[in-house]
PDB file of N, CA and C in Angstrom:
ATOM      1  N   UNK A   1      16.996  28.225  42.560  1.00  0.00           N
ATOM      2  CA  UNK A   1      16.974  26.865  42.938  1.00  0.00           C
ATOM      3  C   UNK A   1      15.853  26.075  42.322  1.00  0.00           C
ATOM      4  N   UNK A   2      14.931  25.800  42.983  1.00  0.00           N
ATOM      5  CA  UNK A   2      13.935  24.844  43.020  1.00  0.00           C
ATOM      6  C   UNK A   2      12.903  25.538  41.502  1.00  0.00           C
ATOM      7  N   UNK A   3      13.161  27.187  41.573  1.00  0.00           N
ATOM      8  CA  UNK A   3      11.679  27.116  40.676  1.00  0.00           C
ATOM      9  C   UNK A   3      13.235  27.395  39.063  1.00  0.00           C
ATOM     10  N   UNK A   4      14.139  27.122  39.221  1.00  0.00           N
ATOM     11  CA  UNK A   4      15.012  27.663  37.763  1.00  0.00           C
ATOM     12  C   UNK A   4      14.989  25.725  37.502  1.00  0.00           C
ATOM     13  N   UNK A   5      14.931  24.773  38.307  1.00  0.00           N
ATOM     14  CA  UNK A   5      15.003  23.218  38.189  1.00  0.00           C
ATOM     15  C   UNK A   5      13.433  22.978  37.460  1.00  0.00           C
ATOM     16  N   UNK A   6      12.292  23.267  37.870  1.00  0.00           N
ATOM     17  CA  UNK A   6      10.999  23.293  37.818  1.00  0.00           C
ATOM     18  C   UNK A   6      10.892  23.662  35.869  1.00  0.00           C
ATOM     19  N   UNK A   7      11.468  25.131  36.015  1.00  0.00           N
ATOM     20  CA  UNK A   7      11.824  25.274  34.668  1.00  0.00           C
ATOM     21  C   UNK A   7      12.479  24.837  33.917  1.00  0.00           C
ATOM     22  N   UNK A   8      13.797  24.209  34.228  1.00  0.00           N
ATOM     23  CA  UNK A   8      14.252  23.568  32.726  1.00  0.00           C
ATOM     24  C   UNK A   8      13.708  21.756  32.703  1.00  0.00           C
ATOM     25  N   UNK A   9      13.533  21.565  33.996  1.00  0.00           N
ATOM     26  CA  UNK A   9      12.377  20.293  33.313  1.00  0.00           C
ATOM     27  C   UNK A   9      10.946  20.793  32.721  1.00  0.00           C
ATOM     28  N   UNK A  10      10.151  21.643  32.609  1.00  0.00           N
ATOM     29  CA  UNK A  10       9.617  22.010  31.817  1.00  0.00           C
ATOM     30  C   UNK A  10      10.063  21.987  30.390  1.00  0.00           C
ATOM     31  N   UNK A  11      11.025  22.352  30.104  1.00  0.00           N
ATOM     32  CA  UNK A  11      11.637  22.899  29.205  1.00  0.00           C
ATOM     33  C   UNK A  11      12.058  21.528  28.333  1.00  0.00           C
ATOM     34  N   UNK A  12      12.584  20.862  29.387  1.00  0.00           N
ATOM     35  CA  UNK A  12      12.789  18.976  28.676  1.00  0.00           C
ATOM     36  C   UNK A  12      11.939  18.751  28.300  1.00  0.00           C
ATOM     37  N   UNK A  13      10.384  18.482  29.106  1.00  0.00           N
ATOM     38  CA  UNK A  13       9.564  17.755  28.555  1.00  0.00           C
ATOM     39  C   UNK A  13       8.755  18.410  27.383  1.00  0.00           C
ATOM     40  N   UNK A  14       8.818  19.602  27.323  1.00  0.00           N
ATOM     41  CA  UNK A  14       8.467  20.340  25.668  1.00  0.00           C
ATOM     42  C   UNK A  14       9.128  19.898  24.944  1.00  0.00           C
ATOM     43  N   UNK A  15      10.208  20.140  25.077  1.00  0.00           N
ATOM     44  CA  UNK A  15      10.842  19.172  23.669  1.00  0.00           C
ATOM     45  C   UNK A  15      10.839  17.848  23.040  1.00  0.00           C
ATOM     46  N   UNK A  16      11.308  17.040  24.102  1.00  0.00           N
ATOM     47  CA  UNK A  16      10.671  15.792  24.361  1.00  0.00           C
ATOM     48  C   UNK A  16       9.702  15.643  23.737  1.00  0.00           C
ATOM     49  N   UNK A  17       8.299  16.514  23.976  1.00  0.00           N
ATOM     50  CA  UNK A  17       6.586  16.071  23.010  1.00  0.00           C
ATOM     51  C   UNK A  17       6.878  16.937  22.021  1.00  0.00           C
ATOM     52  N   UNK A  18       7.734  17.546  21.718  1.00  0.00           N
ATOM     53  CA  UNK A  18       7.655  18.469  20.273  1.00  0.00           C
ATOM     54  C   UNK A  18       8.100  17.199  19.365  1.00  0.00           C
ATOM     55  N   UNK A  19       9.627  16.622  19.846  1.00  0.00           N
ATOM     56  CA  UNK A  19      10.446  15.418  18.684  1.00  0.00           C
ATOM     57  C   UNK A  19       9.006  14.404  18.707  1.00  0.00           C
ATOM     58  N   UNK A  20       8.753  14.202  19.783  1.00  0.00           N
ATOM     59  CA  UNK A  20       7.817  12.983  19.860  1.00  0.00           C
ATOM     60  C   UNK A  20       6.306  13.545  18.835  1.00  0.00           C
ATOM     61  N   UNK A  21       5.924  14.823  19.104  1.00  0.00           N
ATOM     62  CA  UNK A  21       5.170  14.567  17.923  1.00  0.00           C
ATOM     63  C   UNK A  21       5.472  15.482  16.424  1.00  0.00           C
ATOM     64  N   UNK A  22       6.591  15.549  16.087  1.00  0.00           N
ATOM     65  CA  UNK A  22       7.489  15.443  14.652  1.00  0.00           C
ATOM     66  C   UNK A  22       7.755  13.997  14.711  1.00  0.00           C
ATOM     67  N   UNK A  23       7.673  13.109  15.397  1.00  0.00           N
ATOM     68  CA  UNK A  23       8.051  11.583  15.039  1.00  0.00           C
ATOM     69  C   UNK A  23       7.085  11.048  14.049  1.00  0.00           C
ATOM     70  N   UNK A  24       5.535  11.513  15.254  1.00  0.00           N
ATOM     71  CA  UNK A  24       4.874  10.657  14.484  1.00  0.00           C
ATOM     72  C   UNK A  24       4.446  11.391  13.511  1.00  0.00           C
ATOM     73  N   UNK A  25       4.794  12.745  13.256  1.00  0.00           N
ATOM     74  CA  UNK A  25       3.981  13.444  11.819  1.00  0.00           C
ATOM     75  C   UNK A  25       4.933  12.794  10.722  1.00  0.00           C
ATOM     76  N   UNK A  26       6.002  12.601  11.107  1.00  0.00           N
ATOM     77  CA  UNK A  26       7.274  12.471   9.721  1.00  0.00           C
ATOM     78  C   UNK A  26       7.050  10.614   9.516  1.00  0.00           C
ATOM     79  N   UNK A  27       6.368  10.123  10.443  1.00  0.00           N
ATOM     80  CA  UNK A  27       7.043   8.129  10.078  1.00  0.00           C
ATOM     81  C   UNK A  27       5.182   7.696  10.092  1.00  0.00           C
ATOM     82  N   UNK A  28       4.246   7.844  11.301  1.00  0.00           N
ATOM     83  CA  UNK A  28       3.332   7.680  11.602  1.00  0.00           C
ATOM     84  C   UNK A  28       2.265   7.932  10.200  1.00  0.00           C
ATOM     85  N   UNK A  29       2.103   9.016   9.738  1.00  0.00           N
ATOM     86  CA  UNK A  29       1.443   9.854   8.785  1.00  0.00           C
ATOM     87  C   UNK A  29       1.547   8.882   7.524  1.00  0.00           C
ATOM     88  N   UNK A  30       2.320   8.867   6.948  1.00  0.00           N
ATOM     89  CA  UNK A  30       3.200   8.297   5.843  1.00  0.00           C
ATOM     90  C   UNK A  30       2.379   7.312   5.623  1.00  0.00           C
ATOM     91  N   UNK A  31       2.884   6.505   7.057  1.00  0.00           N
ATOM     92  CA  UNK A  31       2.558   4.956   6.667  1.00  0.00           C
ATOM     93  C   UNK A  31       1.381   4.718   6.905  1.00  0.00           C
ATOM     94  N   UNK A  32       0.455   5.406   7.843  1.00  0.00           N
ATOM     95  CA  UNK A  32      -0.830   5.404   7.215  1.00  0.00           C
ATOM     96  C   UNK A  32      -1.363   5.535   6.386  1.00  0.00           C
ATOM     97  N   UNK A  33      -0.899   6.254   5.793  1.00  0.00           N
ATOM     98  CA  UNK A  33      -1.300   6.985   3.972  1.00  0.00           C
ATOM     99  C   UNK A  33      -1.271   5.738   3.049  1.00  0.00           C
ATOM    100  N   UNK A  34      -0.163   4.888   3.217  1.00  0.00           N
ATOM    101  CA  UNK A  34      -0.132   3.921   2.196  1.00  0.00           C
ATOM    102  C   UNK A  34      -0.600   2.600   2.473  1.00  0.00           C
ATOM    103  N   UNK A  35      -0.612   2.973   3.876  1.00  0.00           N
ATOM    104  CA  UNK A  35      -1.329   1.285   3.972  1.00  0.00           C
ATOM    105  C   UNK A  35      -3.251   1.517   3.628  1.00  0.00           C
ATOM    106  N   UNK A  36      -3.776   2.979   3.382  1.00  0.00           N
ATOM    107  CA  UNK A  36      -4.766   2.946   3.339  1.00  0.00           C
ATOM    108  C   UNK A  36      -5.114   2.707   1.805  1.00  0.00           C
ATOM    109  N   UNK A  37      -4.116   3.733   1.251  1.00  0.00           N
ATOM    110  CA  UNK A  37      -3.865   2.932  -0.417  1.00  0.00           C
ATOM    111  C   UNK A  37      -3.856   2.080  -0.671  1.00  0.00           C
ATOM    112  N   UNK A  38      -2.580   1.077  -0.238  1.00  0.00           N
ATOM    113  CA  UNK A  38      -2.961  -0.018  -0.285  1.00  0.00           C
ATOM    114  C   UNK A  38      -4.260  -1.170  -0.314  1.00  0.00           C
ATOM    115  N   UNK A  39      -4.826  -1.026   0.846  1.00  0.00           N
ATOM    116  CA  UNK A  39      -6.436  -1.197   0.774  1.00  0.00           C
ATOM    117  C   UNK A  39      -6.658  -0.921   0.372  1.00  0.00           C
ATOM    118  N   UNK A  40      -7.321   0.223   0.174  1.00  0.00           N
ATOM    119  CA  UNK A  40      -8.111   0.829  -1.271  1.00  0.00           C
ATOM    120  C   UNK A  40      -7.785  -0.069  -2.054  1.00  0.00           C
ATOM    121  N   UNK A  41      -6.582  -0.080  -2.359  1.00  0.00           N
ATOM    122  CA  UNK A  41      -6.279  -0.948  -4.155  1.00  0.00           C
ATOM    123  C   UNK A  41      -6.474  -2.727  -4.151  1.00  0.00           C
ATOM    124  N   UNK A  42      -6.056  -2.868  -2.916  1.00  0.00           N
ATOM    125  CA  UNK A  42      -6.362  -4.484  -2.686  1.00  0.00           C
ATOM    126  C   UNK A  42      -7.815  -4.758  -2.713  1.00  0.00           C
ATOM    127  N   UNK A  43      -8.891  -3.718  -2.009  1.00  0.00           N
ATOM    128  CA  UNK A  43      -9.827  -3.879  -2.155  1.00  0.00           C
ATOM    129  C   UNK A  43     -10.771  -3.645  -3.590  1.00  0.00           C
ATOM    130  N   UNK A  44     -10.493  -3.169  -4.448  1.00  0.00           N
ATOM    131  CA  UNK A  44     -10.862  -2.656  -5.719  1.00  0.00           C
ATOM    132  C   UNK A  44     -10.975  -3.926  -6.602  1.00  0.00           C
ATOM    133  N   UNK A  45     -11.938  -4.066  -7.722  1.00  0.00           N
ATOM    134  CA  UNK A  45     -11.990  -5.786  -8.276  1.00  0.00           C
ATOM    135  C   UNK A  45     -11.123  -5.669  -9.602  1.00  0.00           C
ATOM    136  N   UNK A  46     -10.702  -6.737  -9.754  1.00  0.00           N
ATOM    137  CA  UNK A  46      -9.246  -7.034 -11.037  1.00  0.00           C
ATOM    138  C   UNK A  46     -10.063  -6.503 -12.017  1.00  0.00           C
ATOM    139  N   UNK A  47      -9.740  -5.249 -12.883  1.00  0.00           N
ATOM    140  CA  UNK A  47      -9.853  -5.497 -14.180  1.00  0.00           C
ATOM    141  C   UNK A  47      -8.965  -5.734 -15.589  1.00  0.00           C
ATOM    142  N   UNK A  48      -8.721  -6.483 -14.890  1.00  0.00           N
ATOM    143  CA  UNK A  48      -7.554  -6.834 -16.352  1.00  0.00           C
ATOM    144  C   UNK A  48      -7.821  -8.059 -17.198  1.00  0.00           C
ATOM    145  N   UNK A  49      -7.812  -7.492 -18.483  1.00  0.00           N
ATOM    146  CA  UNK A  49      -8.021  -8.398 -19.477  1.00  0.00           C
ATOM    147  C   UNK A  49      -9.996  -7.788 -19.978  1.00  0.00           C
ATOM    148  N   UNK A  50     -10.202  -7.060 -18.801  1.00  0.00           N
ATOM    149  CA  UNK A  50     -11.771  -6.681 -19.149  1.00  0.00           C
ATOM    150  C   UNK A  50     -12.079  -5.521 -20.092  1.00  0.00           C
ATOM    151  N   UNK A  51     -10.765  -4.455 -20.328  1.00  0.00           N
ATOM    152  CA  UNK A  51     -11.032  -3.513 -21.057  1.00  0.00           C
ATOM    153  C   UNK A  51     -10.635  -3.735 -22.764  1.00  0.00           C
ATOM    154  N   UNK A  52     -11.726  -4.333 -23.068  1.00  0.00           N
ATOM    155  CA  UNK A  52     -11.712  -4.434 -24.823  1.00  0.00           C
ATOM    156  C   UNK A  52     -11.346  -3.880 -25.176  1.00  0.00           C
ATOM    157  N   UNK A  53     -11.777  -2.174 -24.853  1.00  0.00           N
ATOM    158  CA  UNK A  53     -11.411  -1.093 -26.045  1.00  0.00           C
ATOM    159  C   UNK A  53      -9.803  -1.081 -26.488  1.00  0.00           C
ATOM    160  N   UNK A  54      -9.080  -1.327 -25.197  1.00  0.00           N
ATOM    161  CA  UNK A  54      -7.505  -1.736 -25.545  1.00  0.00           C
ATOM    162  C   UNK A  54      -7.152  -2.301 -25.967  1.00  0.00           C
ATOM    163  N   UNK A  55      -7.577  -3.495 -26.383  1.00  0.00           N
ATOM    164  CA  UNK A  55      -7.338  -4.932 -26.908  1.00  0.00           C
ATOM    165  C   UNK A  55      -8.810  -5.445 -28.226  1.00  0.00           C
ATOM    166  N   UNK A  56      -8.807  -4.245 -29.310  1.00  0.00           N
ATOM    167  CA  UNK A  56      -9.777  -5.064 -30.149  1.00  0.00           C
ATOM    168  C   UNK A  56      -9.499  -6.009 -30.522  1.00  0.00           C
ATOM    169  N   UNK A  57      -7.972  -6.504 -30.970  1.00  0.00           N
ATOM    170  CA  UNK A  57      -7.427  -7.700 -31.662  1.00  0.00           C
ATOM    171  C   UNK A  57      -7.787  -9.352 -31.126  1.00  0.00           C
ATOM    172  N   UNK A  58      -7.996  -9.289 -29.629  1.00  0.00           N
ATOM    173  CA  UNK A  58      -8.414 -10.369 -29.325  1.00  0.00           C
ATOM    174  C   UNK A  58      -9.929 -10.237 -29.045  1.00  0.00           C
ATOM    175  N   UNK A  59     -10.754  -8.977 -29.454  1.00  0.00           N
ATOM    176  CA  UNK A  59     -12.102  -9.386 -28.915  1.00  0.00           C
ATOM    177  C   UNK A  59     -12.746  -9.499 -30.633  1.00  0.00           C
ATOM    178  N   UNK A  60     -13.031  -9.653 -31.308  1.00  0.00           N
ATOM    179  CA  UNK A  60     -13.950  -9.610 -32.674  1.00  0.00           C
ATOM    180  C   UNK A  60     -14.944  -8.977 -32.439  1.00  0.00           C
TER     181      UNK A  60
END
């Protein structure tokens, strides 16, 4: 009765926090990753047009 009920709600709510945390490893993770890239790169200063060595033709 009471302790085989006890157990399979146990048993729900493990699973339950297992999907719940495969949720956030598979969607959560990710998109942290790139929004930190992102920053990173937004934060980083323009160099374009600054590397001569690529472009001797327009520097003399």
């Amino acid at each position: 009765g009471i302790l085989v009920g006890g157990n399979l709600l146990v048993v729900l709510v493990t699973a339950l926090l297992a999907l719940a945390t495969f949720g956030v490893a598979i969607i959560v993770v990710p998109v942290a990753y790139v929004a930190g890239v992102a920053y990173a790169a937004y934060d980083l200063e323009d160099w374009h047009g600054k590397h001569h060595a690529l472009h001797p033709w327009r520097h003399p």
